[in-house]
PDB file of N, CA and C in Angstrom:
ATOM      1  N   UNK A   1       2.979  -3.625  16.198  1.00  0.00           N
ATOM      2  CA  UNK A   1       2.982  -3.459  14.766  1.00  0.00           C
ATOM      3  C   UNK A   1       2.401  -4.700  14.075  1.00  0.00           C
ATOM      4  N   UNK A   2       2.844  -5.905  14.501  1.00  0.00           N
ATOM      5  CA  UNK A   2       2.662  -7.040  14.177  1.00  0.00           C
ATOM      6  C   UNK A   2       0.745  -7.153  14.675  1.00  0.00           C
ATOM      7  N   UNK A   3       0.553  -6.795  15.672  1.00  0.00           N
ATOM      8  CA  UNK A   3      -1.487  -6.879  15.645  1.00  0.00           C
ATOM      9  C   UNK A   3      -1.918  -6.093  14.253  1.00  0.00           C
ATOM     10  N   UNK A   4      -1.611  -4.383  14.122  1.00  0.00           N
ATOM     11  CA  UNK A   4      -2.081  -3.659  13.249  1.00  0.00           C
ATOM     12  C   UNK A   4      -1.918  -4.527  11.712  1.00  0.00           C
ATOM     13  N   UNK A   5      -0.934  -5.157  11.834  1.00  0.00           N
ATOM     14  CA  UNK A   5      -0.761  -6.184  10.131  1.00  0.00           C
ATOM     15  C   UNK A   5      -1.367  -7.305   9.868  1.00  0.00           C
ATOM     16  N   UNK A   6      -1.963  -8.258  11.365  1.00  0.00           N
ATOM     17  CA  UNK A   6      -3.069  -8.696  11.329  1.00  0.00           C
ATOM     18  C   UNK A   6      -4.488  -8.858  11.475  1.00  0.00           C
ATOM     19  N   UNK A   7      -4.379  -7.519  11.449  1.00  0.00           N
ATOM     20  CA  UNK A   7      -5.808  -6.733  11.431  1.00  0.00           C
ATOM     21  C   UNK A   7      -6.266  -6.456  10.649  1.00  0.00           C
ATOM     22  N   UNK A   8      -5.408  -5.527   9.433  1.00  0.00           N
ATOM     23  CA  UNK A   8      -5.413  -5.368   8.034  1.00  0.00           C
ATOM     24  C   UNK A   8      -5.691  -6.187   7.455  1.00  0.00           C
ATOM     25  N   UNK A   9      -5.471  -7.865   7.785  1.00  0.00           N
ATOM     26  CA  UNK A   9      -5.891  -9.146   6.887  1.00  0.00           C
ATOM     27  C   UNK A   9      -4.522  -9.742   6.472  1.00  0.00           C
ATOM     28  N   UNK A  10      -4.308 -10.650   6.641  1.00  0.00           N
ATOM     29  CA  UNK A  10      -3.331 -10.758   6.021  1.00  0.00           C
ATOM     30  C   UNK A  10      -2.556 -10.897   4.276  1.00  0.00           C
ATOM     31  N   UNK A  11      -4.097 -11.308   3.458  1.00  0.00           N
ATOM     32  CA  UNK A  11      -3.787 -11.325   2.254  1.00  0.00           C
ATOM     33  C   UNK A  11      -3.364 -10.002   1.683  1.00  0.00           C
ATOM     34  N   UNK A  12      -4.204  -9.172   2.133  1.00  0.00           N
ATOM     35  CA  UNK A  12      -3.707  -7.653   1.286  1.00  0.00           C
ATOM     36  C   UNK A  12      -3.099  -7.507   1.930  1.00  0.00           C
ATOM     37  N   UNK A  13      -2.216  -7.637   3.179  1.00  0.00           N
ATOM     38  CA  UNK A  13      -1.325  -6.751   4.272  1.00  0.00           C
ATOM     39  C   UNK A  13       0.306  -7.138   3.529  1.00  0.00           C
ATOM     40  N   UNK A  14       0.193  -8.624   3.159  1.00  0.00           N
ATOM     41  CA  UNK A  14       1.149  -9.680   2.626  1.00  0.00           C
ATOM     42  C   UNK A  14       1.268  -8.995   1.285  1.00  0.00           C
ATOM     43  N   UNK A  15       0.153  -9.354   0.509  1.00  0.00           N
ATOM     44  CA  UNK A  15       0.123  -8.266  -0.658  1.00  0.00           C
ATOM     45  C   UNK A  15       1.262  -6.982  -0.818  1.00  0.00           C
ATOM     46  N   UNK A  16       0.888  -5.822  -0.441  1.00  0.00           N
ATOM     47  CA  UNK A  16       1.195  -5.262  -0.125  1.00  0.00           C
ATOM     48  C   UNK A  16       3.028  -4.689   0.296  1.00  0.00           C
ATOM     49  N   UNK A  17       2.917  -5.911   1.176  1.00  0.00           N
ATOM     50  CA  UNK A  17       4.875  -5.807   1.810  1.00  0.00           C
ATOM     51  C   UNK A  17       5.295  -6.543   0.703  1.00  0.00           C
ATOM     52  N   UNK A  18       4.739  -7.443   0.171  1.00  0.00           N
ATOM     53  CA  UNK A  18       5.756  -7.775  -0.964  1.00  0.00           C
ATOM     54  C   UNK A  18       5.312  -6.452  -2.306  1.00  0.00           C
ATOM     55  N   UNK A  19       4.978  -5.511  -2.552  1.00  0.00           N
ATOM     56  CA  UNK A  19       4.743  -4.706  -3.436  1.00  0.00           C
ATOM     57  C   UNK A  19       5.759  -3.520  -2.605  1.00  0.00           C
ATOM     58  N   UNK A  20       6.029  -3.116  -1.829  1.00  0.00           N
ATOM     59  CA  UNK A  20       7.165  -2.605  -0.948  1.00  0.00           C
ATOM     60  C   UNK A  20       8.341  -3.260  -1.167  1.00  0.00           C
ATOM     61  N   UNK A  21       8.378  -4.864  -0.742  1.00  0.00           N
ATOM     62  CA  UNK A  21       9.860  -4.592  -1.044  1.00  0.00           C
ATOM     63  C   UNK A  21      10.368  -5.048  -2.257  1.00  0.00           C
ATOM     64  N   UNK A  22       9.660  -5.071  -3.315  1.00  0.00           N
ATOM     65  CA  UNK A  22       9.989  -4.979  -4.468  1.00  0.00           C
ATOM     66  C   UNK A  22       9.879  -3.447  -4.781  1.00  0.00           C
ATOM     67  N   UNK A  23       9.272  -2.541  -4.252  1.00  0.00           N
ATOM     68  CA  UNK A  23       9.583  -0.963  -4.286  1.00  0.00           C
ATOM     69  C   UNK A  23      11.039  -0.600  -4.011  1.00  0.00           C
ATOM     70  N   UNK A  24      11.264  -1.207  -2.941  1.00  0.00           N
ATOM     71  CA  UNK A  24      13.090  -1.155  -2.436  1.00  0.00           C
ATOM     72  C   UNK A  24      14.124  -2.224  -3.072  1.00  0.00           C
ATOM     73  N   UNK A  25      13.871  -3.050  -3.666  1.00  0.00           N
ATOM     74  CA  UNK A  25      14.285  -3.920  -4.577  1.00  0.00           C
ATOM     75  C   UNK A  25      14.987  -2.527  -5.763  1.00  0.00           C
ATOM     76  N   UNK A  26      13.810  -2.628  -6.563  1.00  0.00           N
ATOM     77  CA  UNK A  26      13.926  -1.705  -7.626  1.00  0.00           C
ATOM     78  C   UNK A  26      14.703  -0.607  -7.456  1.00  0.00           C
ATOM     79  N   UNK A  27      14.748   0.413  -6.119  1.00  0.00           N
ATOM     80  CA  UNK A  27      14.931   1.471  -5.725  1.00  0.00           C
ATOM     81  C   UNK A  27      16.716   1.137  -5.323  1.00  0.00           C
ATOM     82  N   UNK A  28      16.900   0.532  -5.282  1.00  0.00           N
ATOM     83  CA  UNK A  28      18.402  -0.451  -4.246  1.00  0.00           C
ATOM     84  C   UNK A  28      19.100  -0.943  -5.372  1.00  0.00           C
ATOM     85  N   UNK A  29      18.597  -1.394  -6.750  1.00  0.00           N
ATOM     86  CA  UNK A  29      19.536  -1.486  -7.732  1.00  0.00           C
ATOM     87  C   UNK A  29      19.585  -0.657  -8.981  1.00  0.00           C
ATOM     88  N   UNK A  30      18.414   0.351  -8.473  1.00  0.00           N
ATOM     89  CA  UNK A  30      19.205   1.012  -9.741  1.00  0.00           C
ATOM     90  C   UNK A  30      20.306   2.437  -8.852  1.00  0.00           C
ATOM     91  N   UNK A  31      20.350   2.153  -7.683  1.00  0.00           N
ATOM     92  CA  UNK A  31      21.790   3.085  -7.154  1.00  0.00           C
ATOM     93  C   UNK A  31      22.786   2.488  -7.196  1.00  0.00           C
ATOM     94  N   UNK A  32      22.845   1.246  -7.140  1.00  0.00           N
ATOM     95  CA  UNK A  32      23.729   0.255  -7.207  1.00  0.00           C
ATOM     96  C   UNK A  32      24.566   0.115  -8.590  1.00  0.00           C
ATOM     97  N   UNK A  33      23.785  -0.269  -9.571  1.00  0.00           N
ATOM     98  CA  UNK A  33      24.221   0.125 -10.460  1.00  0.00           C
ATOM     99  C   UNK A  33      23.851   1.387 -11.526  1.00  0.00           C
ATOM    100  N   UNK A  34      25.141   1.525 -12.388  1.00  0.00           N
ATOM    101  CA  UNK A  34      25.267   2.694 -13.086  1.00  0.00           C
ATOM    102  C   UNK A  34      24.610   2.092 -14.297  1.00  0.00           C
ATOM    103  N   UNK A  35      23.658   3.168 -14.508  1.00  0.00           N
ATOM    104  CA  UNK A  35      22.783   3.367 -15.427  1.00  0.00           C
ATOM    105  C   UNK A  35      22.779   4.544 -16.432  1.00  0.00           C
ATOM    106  N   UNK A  36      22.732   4.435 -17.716  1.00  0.00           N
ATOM    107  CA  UNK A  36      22.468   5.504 -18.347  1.00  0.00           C
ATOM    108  C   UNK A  36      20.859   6.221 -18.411  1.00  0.00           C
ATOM    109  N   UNK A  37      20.441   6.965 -18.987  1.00  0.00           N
ATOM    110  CA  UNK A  37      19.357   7.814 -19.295  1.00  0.00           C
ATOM    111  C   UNK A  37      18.314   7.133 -19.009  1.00  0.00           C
ATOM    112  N   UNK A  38      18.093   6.315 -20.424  1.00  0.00           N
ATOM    113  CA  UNK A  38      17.078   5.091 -20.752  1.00  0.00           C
ATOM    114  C   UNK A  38      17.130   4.626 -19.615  1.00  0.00           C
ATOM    115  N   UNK A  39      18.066   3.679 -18.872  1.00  0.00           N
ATOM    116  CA  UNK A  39      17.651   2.922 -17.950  1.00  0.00           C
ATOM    117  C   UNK A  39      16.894   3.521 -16.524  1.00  0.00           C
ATOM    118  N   UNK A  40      17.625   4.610 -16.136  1.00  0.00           N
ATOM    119  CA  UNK A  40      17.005   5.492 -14.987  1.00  0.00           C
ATOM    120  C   UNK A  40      15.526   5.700 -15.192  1.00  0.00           C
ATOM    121  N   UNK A  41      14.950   5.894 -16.600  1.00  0.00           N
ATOM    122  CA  UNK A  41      14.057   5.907 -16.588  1.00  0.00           C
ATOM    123  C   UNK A  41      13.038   5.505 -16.838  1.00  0.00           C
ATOM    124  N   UNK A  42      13.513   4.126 -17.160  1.00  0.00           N
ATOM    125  CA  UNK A  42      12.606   2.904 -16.726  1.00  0.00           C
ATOM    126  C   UNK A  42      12.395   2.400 -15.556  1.00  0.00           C
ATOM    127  N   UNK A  43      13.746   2.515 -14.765  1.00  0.00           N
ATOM    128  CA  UNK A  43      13.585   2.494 -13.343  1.00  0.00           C
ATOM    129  C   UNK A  43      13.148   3.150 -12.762  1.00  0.00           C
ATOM    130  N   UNK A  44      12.537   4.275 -12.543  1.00  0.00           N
ATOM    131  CA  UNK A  44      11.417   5.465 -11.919  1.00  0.00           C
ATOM    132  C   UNK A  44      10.031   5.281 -12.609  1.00  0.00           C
ATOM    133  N   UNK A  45      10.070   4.776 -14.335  1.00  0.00           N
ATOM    134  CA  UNK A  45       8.368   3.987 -14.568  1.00  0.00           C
ATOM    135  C   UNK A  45       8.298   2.926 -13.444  1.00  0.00           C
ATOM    136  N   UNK A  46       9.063   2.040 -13.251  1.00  0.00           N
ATOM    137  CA  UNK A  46       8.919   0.847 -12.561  1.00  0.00           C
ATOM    138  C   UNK A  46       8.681   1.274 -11.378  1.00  0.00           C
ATOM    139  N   UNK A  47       9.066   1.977 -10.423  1.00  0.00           N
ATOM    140  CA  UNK A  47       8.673   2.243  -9.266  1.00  0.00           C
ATOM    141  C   UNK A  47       7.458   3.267  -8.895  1.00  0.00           C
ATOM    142  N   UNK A  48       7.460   3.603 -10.425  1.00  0.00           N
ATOM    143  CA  UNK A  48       5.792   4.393 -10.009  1.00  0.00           C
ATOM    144  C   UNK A  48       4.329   3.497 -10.770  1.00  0.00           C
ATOM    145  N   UNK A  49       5.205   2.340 -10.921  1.00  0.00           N
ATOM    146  CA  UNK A  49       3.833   1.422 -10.851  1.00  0.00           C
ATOM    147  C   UNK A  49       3.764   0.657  -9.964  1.00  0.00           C
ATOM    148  N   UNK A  50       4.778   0.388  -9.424  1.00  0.00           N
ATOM    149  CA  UNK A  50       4.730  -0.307  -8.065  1.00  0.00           C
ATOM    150  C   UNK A  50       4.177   0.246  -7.034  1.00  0.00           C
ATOM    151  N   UNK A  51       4.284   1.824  -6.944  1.00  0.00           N
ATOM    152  CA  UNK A  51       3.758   2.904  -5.951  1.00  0.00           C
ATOM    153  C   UNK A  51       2.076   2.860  -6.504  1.00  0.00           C
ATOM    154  N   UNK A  52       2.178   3.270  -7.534  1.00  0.00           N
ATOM    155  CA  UNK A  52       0.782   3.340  -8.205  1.00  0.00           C
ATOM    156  C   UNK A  52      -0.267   1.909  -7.660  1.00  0.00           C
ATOM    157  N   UNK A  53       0.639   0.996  -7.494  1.00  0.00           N
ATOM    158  CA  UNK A  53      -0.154  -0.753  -7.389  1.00  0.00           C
ATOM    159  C   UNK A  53      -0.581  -0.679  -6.045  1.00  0.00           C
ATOM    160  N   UNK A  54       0.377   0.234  -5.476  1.00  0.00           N
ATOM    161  CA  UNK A  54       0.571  -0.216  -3.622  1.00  0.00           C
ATOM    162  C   UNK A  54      -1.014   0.577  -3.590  1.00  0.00           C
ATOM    163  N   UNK A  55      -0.781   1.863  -3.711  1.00  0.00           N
ATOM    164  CA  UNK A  55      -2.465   2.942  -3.634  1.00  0.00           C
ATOM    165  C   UNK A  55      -3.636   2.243  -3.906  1.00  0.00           C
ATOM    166  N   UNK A  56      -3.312   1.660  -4.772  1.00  0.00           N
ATOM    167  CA  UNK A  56      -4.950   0.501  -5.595  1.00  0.00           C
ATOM    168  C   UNK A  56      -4.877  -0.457  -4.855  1.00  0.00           C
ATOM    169  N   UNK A  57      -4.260  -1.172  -4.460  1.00  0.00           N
ATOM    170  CA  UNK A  57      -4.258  -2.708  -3.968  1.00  0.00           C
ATOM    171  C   UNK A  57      -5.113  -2.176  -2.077  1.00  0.00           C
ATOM    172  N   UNK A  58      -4.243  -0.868  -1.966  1.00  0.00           N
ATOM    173  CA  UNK A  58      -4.900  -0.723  -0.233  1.00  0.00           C
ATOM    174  C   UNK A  58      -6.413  -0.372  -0.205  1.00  0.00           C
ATOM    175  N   UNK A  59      -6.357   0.111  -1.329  1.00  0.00           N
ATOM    176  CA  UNK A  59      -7.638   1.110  -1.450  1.00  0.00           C
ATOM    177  C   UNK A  59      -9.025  -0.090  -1.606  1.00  0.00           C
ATOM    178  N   UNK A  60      -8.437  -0.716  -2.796  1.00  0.00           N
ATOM    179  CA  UNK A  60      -9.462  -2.541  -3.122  1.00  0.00           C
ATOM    180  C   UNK A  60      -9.647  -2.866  -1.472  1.00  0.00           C
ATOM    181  N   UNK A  61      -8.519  -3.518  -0.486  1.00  0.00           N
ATOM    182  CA  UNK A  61      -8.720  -3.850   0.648  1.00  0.00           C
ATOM    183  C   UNK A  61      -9.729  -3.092   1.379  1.00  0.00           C
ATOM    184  N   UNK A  62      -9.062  -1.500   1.655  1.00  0.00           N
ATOM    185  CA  UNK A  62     -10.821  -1.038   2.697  1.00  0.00           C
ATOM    186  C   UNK A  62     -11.459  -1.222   2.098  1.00  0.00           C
ATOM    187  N   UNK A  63     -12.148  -0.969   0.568  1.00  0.00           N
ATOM    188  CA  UNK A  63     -13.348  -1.340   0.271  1.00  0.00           C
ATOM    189  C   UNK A  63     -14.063  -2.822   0.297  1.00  0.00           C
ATOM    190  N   UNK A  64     -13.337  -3.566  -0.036  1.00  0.00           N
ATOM    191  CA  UNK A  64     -13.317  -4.791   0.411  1.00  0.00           C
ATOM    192  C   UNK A  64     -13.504  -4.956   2.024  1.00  0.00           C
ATOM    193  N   UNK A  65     -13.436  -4.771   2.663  1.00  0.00           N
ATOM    194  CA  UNK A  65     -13.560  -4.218   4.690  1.00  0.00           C
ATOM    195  C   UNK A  65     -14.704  -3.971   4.849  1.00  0.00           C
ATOM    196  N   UNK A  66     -14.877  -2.863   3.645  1.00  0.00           N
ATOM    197  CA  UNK A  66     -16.259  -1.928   4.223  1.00  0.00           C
ATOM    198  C   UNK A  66     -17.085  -2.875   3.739  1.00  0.00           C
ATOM    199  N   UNK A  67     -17.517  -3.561   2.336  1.00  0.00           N
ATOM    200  CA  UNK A  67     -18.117  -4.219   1.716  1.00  0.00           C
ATOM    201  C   UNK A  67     -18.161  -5.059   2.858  1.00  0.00           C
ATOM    202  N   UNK A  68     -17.483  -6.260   3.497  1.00  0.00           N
ATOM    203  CA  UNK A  68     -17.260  -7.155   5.013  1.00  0.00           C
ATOM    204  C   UNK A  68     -18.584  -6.575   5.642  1.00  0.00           C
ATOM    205  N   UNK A  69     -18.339  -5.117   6.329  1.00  0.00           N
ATOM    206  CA  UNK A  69     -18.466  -4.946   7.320  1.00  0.00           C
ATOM    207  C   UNK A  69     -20.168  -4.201   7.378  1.00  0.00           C
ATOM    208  N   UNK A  70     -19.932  -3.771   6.045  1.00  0.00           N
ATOM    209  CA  UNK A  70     -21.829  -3.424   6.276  1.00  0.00           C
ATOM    210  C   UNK A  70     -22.366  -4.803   6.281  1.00  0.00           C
ATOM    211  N   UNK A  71     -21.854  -5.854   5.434  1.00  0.00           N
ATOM    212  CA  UNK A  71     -22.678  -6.744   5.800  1.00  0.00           C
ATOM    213  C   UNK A  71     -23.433  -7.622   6.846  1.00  0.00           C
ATOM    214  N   UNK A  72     -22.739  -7.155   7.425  1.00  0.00           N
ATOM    215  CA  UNK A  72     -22.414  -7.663   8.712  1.00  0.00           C
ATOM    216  C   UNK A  72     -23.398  -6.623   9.786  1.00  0.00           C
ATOM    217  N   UNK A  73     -23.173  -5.523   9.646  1.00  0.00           N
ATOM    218  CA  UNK A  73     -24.046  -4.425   9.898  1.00  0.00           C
ATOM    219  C   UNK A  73     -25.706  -4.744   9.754  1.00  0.00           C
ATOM    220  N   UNK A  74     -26.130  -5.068   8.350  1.00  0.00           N
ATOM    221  CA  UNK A  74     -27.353  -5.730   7.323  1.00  0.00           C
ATOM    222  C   UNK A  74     -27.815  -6.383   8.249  1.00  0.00           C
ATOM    223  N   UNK A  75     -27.137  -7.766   8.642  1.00  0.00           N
ATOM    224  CA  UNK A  75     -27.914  -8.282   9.366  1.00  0.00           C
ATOM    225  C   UNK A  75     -28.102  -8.953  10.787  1.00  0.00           C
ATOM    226  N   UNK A  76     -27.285  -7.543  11.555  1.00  0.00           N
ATOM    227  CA  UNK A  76     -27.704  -7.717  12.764  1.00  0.00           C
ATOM    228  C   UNK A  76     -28.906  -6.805  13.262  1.00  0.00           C
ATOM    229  N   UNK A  77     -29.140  -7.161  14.388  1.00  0.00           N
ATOM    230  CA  UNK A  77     -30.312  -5.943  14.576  1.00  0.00           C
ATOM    231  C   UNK A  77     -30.031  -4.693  15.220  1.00  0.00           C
ATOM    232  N   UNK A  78     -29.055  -4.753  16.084  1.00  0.00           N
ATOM    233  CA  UNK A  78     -28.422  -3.426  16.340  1.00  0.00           C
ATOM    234  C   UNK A  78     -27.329  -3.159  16.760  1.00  0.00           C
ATOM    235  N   UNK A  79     -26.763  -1.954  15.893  1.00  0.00           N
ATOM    236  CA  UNK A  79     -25.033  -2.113  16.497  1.00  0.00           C
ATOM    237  C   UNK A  79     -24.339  -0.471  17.183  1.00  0.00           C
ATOM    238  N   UNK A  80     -23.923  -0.850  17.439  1.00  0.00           N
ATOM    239  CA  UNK A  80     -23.155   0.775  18.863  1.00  0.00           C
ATOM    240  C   UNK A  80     -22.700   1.646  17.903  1.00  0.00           C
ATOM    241  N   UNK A  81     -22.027   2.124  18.017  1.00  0.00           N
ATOM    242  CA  UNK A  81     -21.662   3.598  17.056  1.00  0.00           C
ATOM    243  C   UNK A  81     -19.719   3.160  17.358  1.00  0.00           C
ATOM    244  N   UNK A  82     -19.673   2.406  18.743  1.00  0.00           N
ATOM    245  CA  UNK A  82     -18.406   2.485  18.826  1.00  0.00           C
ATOM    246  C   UNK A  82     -18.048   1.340  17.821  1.00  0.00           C
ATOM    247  N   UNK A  83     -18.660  -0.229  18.018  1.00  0.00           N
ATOM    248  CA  UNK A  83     -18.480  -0.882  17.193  1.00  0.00           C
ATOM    249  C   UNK A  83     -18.622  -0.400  15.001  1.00  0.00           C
ATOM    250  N   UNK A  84     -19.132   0.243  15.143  1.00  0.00           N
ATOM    251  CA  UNK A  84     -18.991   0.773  13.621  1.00  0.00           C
ATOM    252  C   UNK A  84     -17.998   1.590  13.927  1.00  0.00           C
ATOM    253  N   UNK A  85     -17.420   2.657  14.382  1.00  0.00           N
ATOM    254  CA  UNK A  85     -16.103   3.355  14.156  1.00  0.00           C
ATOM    255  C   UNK A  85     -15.113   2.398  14.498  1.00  0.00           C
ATOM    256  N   UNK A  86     -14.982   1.010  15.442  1.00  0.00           N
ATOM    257  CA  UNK A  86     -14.113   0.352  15.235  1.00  0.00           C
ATOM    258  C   UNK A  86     -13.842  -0.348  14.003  1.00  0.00           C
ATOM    259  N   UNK A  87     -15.057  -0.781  13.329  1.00  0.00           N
ATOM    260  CA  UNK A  87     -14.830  -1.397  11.726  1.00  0.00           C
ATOM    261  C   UNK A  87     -14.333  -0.250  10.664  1.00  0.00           C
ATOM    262  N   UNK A  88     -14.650   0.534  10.765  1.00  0.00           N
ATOM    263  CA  UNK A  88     -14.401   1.585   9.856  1.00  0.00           C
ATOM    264  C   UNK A  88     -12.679   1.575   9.743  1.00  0.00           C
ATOM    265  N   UNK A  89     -12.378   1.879  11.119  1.00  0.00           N
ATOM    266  CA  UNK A  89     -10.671   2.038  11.450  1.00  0.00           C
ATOM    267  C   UNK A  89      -9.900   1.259  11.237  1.00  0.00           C
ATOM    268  N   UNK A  90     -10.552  -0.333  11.374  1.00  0.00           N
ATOM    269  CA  UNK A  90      -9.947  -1.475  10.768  1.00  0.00           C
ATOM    270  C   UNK A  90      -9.349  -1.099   9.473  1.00  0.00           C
ATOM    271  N   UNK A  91     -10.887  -0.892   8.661  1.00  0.00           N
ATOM    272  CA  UNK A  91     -10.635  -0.870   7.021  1.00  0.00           C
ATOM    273  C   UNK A  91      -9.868   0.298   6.449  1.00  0.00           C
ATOM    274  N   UNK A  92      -9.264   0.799   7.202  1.00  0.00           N
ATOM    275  CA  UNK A  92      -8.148   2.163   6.552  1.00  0.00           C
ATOM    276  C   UNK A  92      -7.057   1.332   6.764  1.00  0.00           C
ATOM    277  N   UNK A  93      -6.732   0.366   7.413  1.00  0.00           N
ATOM    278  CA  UNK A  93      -5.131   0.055   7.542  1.00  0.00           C
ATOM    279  C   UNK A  93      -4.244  -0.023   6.008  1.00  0.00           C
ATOM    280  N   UNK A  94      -5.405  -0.985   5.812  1.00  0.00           N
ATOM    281  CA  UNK A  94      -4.373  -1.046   4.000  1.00  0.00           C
ATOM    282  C   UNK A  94      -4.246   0.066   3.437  1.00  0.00           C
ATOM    283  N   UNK A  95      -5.525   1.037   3.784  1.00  0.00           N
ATOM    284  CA  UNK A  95      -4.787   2.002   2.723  1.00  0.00           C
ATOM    285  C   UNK A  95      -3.911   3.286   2.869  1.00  0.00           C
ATOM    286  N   UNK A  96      -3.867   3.117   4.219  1.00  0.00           N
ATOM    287  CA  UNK A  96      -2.702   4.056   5.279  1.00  0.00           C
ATOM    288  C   UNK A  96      -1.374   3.237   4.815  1.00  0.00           C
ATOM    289  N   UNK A  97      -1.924   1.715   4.887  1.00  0.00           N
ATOM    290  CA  UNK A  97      -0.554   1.344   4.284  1.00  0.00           C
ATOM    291  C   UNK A  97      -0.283   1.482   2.778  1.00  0.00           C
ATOM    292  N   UNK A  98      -0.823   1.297   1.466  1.00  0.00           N
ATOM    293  CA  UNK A  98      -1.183   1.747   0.223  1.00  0.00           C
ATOM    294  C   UNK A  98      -0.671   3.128   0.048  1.00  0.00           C
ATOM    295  N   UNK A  99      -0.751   4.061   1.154  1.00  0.00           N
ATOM    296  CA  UNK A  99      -0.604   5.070   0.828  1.00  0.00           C
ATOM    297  C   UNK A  99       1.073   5.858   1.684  1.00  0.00           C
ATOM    298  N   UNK A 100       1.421   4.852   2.324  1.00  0.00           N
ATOM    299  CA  UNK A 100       2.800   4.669   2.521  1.00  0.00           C
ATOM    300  C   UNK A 100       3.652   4.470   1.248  1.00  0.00           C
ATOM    301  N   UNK A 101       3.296   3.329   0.802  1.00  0.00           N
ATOM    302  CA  UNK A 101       4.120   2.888  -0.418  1.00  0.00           C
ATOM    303  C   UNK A 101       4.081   3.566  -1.327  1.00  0.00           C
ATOM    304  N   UNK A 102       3.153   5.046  -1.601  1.00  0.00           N
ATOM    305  CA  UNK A 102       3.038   5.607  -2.991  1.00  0.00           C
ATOM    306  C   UNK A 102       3.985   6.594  -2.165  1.00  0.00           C
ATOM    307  N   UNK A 103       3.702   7.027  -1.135  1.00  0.00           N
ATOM    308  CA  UNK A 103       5.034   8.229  -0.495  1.00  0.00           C
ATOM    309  C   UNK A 103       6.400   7.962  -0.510  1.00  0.00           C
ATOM    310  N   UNK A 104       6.662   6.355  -0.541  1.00  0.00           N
ATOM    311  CA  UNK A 104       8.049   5.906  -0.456  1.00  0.00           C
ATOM    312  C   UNK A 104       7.987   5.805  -2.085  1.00  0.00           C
ATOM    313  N   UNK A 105       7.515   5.329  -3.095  1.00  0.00           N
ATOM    314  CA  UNK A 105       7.634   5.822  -4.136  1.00  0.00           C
ATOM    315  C   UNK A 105       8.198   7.355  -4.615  1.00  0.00           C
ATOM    316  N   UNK A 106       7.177   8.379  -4.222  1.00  0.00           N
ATOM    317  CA  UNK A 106       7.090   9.655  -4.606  1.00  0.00           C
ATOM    318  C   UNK A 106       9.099   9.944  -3.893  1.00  0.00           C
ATOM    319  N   UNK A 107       9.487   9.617  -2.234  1.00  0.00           N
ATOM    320  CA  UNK A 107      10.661   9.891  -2.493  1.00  0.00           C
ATOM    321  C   UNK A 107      11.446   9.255  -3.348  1.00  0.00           C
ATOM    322  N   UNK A 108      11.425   8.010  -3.322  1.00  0.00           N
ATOM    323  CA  UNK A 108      12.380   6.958  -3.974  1.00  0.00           C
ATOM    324  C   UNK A 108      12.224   7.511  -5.553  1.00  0.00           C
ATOM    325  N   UNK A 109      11.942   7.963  -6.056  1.00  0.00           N
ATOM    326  CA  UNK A 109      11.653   8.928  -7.759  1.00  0.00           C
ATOM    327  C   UNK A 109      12.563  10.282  -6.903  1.00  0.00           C
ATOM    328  N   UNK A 110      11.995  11.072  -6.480  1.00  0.00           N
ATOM    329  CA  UNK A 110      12.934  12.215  -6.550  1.00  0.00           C
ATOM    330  C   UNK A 110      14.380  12.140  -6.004  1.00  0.00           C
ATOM    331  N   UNK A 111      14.877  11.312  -5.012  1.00  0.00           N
ATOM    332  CA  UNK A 111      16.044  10.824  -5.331  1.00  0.00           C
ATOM    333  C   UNK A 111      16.619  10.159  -6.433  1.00  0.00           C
ATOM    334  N   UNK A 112      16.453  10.068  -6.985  1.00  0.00           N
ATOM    335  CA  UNK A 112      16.945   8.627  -8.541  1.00  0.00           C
ATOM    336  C   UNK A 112      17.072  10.282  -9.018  1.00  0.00           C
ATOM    337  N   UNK A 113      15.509  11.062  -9.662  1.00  0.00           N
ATOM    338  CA  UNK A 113      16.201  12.045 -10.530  1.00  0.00           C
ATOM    339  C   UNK A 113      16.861  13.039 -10.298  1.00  0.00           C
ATOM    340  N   UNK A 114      17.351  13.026  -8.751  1.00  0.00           N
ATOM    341  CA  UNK A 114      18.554  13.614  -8.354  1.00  0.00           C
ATOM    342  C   UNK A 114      19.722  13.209  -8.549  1.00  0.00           C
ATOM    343  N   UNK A 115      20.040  12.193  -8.719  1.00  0.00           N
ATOM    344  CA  UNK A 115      21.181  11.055  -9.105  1.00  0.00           C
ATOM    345  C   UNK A 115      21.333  11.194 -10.327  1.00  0.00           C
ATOM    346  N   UNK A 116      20.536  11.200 -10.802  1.00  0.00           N
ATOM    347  CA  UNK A 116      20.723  11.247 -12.699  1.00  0.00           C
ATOM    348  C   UNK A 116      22.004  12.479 -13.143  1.00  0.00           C
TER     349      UNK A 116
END
C-alpha cells in the first residue's frame, strides 16, 4: 500500500490523506455531538467540499502525471507501449484515490441525513 502512495507522489498523495482525514474529522464530530438542523447542515456542506476538494485535487495530480509524462515521451526517441501504459497507470492513482474520498463523502452525507 505504502509503494502505491509513493508512486502517486507524495505531495498530492499527502494532500489528499490529509483532505480524508479531515473528511473523518468532520464526519466523527458531528455524531459525536448533538446538533440541531442548522448545524447538521453545515456539517454535510462541509463534507461535500471536502469530498468535492478530494475529486479536484486527484484529478489536478493525473493531469499533472500526464502533463510529466508526455513530456518525457516528447523527447525521447522511442518508447514501448508497455512503458506508456505503465505511466498512464501511475497517473490514475490520485484520482482512484480523489475518487475514494468523494465515495466516503457521498456515504458519510447519507448517514448524517439519516441521523437527522
Amino acid at each position: 500500500m505504502f509503494d502505491i502512495f509513493s508512486q502517486g507522489g507524495p505531495l498530492f498523495m499527502g494532500i489528499l490523506t490529509l483532505i480524508l482525514l479531515s473528511l473523518v474529522a468532520v464526519f466523527v464530530l458531528s455524531l459525536i455531538k448533538k446538533r440541531d438542523e442548522k448545524q447538521l447542515l453545515q456539517s454535510i456542506q462541509w463534507l461535500k467540499s471536502l469530498g468535492t476538494l478530494g475529486l479536484v485535487v486527484g484529478i489536478l495530480g493525473q493531469l499533472i502525471g500526464l502533463f510529466s509524462a508526455f513530456s518525457v515521451i516528447e523527447t525521447s526517441q522511442g518508447i514501448s507501449p508497455t512503458m506508456l501504459a505503465s505511466g498512464l497507470k501511475v497517473s490514475m492513482i490520485t484520482t482512484l484515490y480523489g475518487l475514494i474520498i468523494f465515495i466516503t463523502y457521498i456515504l458519510f452525507s447519507m448517514i448524517l441525513k439519516r441521523v437527522k
